[in-house]
C-alpha atoms as a PDB file:
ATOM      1  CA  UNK A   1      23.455  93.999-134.551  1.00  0.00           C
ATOM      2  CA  UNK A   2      23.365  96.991-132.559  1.00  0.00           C
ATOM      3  CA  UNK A   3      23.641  95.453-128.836  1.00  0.00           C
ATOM      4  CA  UNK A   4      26.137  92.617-130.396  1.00  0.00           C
ATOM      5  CA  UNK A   5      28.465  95.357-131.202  1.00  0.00           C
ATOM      6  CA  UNK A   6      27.782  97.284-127.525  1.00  0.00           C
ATOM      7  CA  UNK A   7      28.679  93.810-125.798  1.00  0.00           C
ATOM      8  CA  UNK A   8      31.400  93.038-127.625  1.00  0.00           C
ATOM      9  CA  UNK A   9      33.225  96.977-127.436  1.00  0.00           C
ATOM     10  CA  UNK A  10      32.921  96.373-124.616  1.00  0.00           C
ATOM     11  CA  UNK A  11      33.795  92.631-123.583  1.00  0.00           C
ATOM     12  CA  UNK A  12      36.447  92.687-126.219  1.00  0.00           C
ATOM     13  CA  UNK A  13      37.873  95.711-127.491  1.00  0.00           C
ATOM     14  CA  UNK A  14      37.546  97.650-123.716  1.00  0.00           C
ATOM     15  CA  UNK A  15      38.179  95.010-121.559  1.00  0.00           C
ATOM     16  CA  UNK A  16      41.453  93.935-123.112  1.00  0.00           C
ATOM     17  CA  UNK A  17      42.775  97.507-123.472  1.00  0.00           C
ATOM     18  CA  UNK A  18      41.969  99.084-120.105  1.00  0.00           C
ATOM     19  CA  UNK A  19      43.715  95.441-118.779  1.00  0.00           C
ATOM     20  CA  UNK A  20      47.050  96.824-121.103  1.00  0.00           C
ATOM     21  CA  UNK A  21      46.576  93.940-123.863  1.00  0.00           C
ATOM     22  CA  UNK A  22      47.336  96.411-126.436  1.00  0.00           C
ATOM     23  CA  UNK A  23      50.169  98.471-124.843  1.00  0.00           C
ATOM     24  CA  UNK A  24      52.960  96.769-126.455  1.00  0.00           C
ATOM     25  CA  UNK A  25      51.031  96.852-129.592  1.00  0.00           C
ATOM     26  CA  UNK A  26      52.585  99.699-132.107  1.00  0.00           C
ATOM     27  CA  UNK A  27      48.576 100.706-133.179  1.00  0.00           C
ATOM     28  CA  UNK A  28      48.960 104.750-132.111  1.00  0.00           C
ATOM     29  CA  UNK A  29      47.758 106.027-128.749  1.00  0.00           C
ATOM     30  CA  UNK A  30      44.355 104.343-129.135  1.00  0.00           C
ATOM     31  CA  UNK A  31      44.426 101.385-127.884  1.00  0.00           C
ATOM     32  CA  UNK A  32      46.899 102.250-125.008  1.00  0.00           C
ATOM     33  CA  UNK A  33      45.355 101.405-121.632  1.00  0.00           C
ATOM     34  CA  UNK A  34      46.412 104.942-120.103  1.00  0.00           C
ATOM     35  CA  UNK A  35      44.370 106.803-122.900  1.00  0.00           C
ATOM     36  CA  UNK A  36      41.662 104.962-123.774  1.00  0.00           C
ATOM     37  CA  UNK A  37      38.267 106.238-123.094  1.00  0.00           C
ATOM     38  CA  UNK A  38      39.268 108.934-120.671  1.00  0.00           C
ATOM     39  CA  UNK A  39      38.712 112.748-121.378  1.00  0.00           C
ATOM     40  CA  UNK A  40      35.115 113.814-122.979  1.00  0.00           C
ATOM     41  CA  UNK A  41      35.860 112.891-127.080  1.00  0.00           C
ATOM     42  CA  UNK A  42      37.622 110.231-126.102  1.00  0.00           C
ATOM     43  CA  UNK A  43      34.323 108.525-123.796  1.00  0.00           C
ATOM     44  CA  UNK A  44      31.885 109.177-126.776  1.00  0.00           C
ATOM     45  CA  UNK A  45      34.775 107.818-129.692  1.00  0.00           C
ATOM     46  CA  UNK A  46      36.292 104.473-127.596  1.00  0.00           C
ATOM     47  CA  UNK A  47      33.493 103.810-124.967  1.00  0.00           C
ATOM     48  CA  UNK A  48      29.911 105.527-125.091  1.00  0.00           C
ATOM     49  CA  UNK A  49      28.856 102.675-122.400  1.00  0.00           C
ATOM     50  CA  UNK A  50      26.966 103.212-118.990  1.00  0.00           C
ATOM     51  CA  UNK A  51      30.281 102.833-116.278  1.00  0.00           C
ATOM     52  CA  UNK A  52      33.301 105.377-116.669  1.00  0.00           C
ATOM     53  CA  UNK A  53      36.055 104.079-117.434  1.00  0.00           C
ATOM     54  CA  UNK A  54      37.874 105.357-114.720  1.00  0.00           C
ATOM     55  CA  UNK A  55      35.502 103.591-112.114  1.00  0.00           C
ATOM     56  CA  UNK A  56      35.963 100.153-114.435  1.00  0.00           C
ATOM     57  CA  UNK A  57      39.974 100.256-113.634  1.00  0.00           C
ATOM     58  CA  UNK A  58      39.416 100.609-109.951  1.00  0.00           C
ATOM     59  CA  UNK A  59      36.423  98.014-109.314  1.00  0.00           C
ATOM     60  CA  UNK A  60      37.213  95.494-112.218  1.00  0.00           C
ATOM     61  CA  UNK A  61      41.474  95.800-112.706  1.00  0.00           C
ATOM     62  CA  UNK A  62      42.758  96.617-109.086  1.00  0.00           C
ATOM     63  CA  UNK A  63      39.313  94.988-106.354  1.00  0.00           C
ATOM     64  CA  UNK A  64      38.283  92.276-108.728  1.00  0.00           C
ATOM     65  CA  UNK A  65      41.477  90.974-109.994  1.00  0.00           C
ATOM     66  CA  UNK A  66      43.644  91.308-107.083  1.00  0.00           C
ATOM     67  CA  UNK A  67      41.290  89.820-104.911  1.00  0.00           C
ATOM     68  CA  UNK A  68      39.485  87.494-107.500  1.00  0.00           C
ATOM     69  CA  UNK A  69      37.290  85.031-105.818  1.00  0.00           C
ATOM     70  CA  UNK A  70      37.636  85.936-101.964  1.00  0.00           C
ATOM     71  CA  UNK A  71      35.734  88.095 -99.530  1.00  0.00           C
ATOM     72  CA  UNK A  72      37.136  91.559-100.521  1.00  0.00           C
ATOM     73  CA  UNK A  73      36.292  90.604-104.986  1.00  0.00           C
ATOM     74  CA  UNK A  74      33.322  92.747-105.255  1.00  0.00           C
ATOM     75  CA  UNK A  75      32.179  91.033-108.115  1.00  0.00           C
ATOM     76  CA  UNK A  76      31.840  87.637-105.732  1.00  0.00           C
ATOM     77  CA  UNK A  77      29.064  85.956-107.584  1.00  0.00           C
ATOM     78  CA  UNK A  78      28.432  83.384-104.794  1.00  0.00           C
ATOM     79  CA  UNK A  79      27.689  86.050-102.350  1.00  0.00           C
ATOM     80  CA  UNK A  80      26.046  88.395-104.631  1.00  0.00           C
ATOM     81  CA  UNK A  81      23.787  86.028-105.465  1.00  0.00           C
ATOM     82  CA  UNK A  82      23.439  84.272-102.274  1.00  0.00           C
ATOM     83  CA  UNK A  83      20.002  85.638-102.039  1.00  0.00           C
ATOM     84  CA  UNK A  84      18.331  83.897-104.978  1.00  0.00           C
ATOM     85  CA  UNK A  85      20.385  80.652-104.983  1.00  0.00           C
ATOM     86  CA  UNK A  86      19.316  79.956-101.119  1.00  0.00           C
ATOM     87  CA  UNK A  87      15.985  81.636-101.690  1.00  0.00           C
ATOM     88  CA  UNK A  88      12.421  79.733-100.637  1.00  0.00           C
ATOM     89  CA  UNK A  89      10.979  79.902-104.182  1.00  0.00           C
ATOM     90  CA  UNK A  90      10.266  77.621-107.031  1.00  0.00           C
ATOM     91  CA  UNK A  91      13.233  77.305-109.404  1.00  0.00           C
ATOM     92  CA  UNK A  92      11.520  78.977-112.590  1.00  0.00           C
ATOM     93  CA  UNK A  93      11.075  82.140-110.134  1.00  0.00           C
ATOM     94  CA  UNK A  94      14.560  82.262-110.096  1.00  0.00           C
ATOM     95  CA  UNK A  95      15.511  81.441-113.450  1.00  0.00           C
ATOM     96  CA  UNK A  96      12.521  84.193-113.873  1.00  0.00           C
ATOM     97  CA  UNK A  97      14.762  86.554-112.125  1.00  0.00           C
ATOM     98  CA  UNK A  98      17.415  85.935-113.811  1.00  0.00           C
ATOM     99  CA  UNK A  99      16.025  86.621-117.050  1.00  0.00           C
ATOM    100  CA  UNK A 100      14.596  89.672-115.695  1.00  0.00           C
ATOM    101  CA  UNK A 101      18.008  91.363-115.302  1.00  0.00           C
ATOM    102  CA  UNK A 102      20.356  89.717-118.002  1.00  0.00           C
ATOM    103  CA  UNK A 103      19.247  92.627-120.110  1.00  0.00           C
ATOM    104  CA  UNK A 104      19.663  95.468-117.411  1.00  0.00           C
ATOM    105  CA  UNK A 105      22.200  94.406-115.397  1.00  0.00           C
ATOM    106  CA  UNK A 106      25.096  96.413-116.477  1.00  0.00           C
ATOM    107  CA  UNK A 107      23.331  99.378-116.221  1.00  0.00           C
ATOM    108  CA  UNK A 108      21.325  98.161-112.888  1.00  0.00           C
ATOM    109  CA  UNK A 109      24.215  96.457-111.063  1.00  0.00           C
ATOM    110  CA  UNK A 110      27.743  97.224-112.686  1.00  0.00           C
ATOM    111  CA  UNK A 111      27.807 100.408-112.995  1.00  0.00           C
ATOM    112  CA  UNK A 112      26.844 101.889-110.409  1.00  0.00           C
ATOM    113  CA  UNK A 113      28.951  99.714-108.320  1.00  0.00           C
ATOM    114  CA  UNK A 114      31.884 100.258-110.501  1.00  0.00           C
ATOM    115  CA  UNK A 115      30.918 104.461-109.573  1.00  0.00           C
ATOM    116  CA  UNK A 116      30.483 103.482-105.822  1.00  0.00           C
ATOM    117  CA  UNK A 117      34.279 101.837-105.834  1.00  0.00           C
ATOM    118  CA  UNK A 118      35.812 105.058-107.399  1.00  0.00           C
ATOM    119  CA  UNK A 119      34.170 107.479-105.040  1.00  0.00           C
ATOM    120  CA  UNK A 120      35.068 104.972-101.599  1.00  0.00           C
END
């Protein structure tokens, strides 16, 4: 229960309101995509998750979106995967890696590249 309600804060409820889904919605200050998650109470109450917020908006909203499936997207899974898809291994080594990080990868791969596109 505990990591289906971690995914989906963050998949549903964060995604859509840092993208301004709610911003027309008359809910309070909440859910607005300028406030949400950003100052120390607010992080712990709206999004106690591994990336900042802040770093989110710039890598997912402005680089991934504006540039969504070309060279510049950084989340470009064909290239960021390049590696094990033209890879000289058996294919349960790869499906073996990629079981290996579907439980660590937002915390291995997201965000710290989300951090690394906010400080560039």
């Amino acid at each position: 229960a505990l990591s289906t309600w971690t995914y989906s804060s963050w998949a549903m409820i964060a995604h859509h309101t840092c993208h301004g889904g709610y911003n027309r919605v008359d809910a309070g200050k909440r859910f607005k995509s300028r406030n949400f998650a950003l100052g120390l109470v607010n992080r712990f109450i709206d999004w106690l998750d591994w990336m900042q917020p802040e770093a989110w908006n710039v890598e997912h909203n402005r680089l991934h979106h504006y540039s969504l499936n070309e060279g510049r997207d950084p989340d470009l899974v064909q290239r960021n995967l390049a590696f094990l898809r033209e890879g000289k291994v058996p294919m349960i080594a790869k499906y073996a890696v990629v079981f290996f990080f579907l439980p660590i990868w937002k915390w291995f791969y997201y965000a710290p590249n989300t951090y690394k596109e906010l400080k560039i």
